[in-house]
N, C-alpha and C. Protein backbone atom coordinates (compact mmCIF):
# COMPACT_ATOMS: atom_id res chain seq x y z
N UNK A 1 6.21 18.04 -55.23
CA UNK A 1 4.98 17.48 -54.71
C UNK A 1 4.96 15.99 -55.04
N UNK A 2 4.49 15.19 -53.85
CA UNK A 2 4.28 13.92 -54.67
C UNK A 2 3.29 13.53 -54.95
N UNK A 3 2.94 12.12 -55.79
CA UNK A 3 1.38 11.69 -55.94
C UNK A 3 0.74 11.81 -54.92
N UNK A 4 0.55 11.71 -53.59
CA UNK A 4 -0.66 11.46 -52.61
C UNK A 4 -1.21 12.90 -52.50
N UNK A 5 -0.07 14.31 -52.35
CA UNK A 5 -0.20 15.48 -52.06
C UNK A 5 -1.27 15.61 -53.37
N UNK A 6 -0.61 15.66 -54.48
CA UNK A 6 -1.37 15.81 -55.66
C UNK A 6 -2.93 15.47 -56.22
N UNK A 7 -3.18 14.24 -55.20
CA UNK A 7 -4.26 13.69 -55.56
C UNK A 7 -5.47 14.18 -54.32
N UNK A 8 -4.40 14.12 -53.33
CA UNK A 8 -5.19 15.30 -52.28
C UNK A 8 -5.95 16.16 -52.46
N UNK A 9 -5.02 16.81 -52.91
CA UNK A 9 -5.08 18.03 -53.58
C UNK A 9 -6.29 18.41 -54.58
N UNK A 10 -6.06 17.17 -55.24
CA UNK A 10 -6.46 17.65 -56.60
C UNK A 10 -8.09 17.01 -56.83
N UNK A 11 -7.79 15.66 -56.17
CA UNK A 11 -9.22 14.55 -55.79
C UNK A 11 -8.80 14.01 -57.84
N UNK A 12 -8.42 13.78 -58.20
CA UNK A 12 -8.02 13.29 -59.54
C UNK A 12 -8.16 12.06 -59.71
N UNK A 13 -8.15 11.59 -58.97
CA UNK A 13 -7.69 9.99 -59.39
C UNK A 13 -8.06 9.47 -60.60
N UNK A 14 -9.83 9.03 -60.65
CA UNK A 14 -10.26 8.98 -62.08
C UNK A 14 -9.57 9.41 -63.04
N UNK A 15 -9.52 10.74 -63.00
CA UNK A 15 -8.86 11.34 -64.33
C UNK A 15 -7.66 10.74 -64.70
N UNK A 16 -6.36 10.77 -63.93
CA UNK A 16 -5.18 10.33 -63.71
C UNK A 16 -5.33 8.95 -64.15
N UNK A 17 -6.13 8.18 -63.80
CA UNK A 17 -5.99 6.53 -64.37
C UNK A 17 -6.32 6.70 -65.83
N UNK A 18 -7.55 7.27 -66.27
CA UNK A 18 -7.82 7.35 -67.62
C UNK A 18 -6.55 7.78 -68.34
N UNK A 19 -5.95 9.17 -67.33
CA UNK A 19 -4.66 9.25 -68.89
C UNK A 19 -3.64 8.20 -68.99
N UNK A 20 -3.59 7.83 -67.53
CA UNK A 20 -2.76 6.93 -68.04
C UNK A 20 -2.59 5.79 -68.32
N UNK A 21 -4.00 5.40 -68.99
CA UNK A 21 -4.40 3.85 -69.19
C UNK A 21 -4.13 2.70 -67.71
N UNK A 22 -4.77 3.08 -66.71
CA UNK A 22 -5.08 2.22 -65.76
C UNK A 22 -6.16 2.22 -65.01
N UNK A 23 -6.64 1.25 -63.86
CA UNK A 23 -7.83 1.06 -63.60
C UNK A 23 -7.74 1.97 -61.89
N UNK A 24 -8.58 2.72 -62.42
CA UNK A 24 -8.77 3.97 -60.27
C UNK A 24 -8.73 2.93 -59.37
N UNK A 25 -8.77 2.28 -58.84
CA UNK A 25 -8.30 1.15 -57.78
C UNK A 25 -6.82 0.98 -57.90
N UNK A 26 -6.17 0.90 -58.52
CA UNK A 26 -4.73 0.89 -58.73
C UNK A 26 -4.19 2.31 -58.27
N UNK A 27 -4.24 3.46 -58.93
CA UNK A 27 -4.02 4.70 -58.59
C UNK A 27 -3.93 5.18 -56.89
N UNK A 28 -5.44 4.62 -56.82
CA UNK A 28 -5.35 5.00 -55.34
C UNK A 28 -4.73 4.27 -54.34
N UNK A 29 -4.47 3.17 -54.76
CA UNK A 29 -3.36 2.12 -54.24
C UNK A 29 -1.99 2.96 -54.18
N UNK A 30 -1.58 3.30 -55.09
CA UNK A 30 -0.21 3.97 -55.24
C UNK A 30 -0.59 5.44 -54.06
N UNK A 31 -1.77 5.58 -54.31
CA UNK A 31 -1.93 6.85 -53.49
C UNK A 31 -1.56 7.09 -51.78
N UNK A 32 -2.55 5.38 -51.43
CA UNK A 32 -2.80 5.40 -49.91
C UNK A 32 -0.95 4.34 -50.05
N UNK A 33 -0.24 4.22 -50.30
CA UNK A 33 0.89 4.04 -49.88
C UNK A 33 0.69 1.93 -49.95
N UNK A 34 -0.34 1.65 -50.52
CA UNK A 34 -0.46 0.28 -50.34
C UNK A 34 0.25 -0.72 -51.65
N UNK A 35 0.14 0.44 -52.92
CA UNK A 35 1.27 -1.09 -53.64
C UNK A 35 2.63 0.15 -54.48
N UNK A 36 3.36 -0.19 -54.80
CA UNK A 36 4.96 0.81 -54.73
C UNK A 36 4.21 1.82 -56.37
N UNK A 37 4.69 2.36 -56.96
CA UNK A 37 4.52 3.48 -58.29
C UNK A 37 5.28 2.44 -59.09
N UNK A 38 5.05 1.48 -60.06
CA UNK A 38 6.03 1.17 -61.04
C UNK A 38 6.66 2.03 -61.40
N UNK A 39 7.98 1.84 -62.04
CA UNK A 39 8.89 2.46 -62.81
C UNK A 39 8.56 3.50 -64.01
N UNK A 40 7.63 2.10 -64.35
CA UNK A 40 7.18 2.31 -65.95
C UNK A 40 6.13 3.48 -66.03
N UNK A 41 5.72 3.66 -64.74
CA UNK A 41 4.37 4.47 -65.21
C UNK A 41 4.79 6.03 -64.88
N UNK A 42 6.07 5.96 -63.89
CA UNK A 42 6.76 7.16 -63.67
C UNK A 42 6.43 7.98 -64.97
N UNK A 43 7.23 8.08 -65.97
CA UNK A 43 6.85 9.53 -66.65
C UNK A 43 5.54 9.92 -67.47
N UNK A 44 4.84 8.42 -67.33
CA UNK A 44 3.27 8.91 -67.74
C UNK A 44 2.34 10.10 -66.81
N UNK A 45 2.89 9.88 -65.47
CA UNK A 45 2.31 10.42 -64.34
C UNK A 45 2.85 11.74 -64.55
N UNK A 46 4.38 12.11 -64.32
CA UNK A 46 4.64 13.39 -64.67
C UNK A 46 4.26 14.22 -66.13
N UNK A 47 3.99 13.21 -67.13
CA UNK A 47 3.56 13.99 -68.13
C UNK A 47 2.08 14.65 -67.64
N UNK A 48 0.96 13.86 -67.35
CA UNK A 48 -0.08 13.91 -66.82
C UNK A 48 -0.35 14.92 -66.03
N UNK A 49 0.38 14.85 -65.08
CA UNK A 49 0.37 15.91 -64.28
C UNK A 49 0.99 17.58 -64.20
N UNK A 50 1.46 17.24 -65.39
CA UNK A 50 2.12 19.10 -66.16
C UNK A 50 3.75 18.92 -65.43
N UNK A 51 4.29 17.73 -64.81
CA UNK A 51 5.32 17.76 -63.86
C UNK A 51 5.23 18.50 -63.09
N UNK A 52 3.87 18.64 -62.03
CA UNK A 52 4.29 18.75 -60.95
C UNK A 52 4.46 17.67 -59.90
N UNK A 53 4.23 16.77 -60.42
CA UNK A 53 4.43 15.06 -59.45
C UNK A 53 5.75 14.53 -60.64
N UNK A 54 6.72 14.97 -59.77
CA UNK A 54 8.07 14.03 -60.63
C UNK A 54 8.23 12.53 -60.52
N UNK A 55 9.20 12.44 -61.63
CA UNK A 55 9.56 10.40 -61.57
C UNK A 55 10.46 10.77 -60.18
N UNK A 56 11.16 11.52 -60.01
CA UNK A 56 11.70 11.72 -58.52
C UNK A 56 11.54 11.56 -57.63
N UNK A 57 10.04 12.09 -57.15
CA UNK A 57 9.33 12.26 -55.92
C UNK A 57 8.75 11.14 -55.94
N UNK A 58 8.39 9.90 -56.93
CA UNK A 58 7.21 8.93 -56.59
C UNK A 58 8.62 8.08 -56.73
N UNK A 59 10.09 8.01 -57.52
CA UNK A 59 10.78 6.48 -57.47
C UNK A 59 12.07 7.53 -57.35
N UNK A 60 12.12 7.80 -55.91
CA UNK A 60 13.67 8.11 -55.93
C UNK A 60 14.85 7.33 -56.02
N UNK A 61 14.27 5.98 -55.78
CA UNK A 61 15.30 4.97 -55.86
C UNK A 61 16.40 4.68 -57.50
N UNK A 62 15.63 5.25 -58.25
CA UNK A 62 15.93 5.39 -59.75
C UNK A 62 16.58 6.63 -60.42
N UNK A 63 18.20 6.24 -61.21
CA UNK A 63 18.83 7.14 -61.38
C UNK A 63 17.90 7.94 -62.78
N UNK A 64 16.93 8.97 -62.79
CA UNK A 64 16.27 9.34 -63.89
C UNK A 64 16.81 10.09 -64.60
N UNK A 65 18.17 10.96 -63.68
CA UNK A 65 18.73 12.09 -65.00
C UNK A 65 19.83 10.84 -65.43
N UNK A 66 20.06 10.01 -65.25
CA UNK A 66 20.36 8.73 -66.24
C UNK A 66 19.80 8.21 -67.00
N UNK A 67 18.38 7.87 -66.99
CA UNK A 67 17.16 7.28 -67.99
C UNK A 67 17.28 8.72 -69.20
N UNK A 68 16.92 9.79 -68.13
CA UNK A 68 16.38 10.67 -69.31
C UNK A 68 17.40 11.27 -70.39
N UNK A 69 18.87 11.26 -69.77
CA UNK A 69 19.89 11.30 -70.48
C UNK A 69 20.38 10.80 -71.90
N UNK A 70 19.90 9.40 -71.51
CA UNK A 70 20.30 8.19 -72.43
C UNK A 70 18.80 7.80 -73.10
N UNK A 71 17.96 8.41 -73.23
CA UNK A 71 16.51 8.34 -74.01
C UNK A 71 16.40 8.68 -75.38
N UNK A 72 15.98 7.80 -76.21
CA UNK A 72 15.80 7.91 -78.06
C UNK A 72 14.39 9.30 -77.46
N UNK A 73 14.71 10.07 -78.72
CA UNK A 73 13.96 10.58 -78.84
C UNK A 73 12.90 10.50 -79.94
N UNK A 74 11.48 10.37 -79.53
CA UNK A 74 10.67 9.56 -80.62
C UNK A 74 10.23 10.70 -81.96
């Protein structure tokens, strides 16, 4: 599923910005297709979302079983 389905879906947005420390105007930006998903916020979103919105589905352009491979674990 990706973010737009999800938020469809779900009507979340609010929530979704609060977890992930950003402002609902931004979110729904990423939503309606108007500014790209940073990188960075990729696995805040999948944490957030229980992974059902992957770093996959919102930045396929990004090798992630490479990131997540090579990740310190905290």
């Amino acid at each position: 599923m990706n973010l737009t389905e999800y938020l469809s879906e779900r009507g979340a947005v609010v929530r979704l910005a609060s977890e992930i420390g950003v402002e609902p105007p931004l979110v729904s930006q990423w939503k309606n297709g108007h500014r790209p998903i940073p990188a960075a916020h990729c696995p805040a979103i999948e944490r957030a979302t229980s992974g059902v919105v992957s770093c996959e589905s919102m930045r396929p352009d990004i090798d992630w079983a490479y990131i997540r491979s090579t990740a310190k674990v905290a």
